[in-house]
C-alpha atoms as a PDB file:
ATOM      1  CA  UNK A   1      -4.238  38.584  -0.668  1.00  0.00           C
ATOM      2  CA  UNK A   2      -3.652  35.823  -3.180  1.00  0.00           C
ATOM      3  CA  UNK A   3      -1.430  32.722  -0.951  1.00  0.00           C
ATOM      4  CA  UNK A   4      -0.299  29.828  -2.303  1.00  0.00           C
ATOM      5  CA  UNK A   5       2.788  30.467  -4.432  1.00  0.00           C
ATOM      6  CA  UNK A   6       4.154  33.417  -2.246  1.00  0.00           C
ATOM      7  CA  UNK A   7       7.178  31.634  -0.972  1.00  0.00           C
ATOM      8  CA  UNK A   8       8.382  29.911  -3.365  1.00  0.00           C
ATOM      9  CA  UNK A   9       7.957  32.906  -5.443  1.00  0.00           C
ATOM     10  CA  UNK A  10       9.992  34.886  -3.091  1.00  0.00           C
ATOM     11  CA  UNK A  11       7.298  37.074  -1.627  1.00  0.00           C
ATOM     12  CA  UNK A  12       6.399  38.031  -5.244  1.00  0.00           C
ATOM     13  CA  UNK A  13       2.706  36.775  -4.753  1.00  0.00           C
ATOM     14  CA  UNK A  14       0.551  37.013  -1.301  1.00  0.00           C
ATOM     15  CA  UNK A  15       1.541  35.492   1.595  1.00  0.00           C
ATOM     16  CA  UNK A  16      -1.058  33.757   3.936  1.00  0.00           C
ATOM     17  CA  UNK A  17      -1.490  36.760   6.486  1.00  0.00           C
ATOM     18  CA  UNK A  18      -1.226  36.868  10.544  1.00  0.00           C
ATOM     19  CA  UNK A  19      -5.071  35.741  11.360  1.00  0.00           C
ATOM     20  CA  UNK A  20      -5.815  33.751   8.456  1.00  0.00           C
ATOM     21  CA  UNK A  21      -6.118  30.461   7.463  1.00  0.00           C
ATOM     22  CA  UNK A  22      -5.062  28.869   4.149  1.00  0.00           C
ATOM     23  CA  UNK A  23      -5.522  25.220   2.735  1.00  0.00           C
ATOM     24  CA  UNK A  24      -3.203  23.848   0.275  1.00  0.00           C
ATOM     25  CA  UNK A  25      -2.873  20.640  -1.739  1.00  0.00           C
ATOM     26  CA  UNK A  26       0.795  20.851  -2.204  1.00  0.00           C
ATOM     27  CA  UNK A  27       2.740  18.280  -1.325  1.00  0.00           C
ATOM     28  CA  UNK A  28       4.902  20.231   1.796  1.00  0.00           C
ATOM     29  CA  UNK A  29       5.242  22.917   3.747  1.00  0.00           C
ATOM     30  CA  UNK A  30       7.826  24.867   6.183  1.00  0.00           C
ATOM     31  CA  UNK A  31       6.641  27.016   9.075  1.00  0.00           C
ATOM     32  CA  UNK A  32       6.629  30.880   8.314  1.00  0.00           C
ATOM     33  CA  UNK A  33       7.126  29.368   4.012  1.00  0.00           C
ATOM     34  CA  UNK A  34       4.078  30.911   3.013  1.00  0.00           C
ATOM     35  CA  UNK A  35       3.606  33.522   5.390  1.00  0.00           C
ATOM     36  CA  UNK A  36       2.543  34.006   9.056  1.00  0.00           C
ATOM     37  CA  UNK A  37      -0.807  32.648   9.157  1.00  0.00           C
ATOM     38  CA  UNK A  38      -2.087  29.212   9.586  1.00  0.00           C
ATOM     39  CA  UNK A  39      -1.115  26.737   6.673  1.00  0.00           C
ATOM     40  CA  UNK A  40      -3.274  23.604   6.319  1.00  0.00           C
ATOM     41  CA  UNK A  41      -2.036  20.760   3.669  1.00  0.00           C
ATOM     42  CA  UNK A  42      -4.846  18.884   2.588  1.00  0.00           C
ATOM     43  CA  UNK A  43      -5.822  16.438  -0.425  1.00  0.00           C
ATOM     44  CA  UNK A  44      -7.974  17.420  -3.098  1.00  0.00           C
ATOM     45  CA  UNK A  45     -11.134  15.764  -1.912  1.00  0.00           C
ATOM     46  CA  UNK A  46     -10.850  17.909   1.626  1.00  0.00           C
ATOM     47  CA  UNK A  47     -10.160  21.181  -0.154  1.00  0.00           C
ATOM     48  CA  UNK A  48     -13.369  20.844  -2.389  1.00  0.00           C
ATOM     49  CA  UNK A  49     -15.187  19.534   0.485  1.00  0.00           C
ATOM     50  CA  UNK A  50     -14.083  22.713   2.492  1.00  0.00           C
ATOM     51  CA  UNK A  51     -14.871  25.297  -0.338  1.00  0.00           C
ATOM     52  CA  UNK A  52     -18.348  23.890  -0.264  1.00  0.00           C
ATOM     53  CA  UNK A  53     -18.951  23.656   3.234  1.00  0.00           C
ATOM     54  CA  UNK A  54     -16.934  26.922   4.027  1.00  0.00           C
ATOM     55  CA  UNK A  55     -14.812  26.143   7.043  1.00  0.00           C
ATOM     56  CA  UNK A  56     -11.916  23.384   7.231  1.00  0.00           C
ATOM     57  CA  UNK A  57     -13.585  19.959   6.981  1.00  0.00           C
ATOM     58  CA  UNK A  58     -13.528  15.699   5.922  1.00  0.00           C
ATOM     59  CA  UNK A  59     -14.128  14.828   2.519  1.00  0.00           C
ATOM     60  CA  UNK A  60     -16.707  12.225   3.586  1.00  0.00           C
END
């Protein structure tokens, strides 16, 4: 799948699936918004830090 823009897109991109896990650097989010799965809203510096590292982590 491709998540991010899904919901405000009206389902006409991915949604984040049940089971997975999806970090975003927008600036909000509403439960179910961008799809069943867990949404994590981050800043830039923890979703580059996480990309590297591979799992969900600080940017220190």
């Amino acid at each position: 799948s491709n998540p991010g823009c899904g919901g405000c897109a009206e389902g006409m991109a991915g949604l984040v699936g049940e089971g997975e896990v999806e970090l975003s650097t927008t600036n909000r989010n509403f439960p179910g918004k961008q799809g069943p799965g867990k949404v994590y809203l981050v800043s830039a510096a923890t979703a580059a830090a996480s990309a590297v590292k591979g799992y969900l982590t600080g940017a220190w």
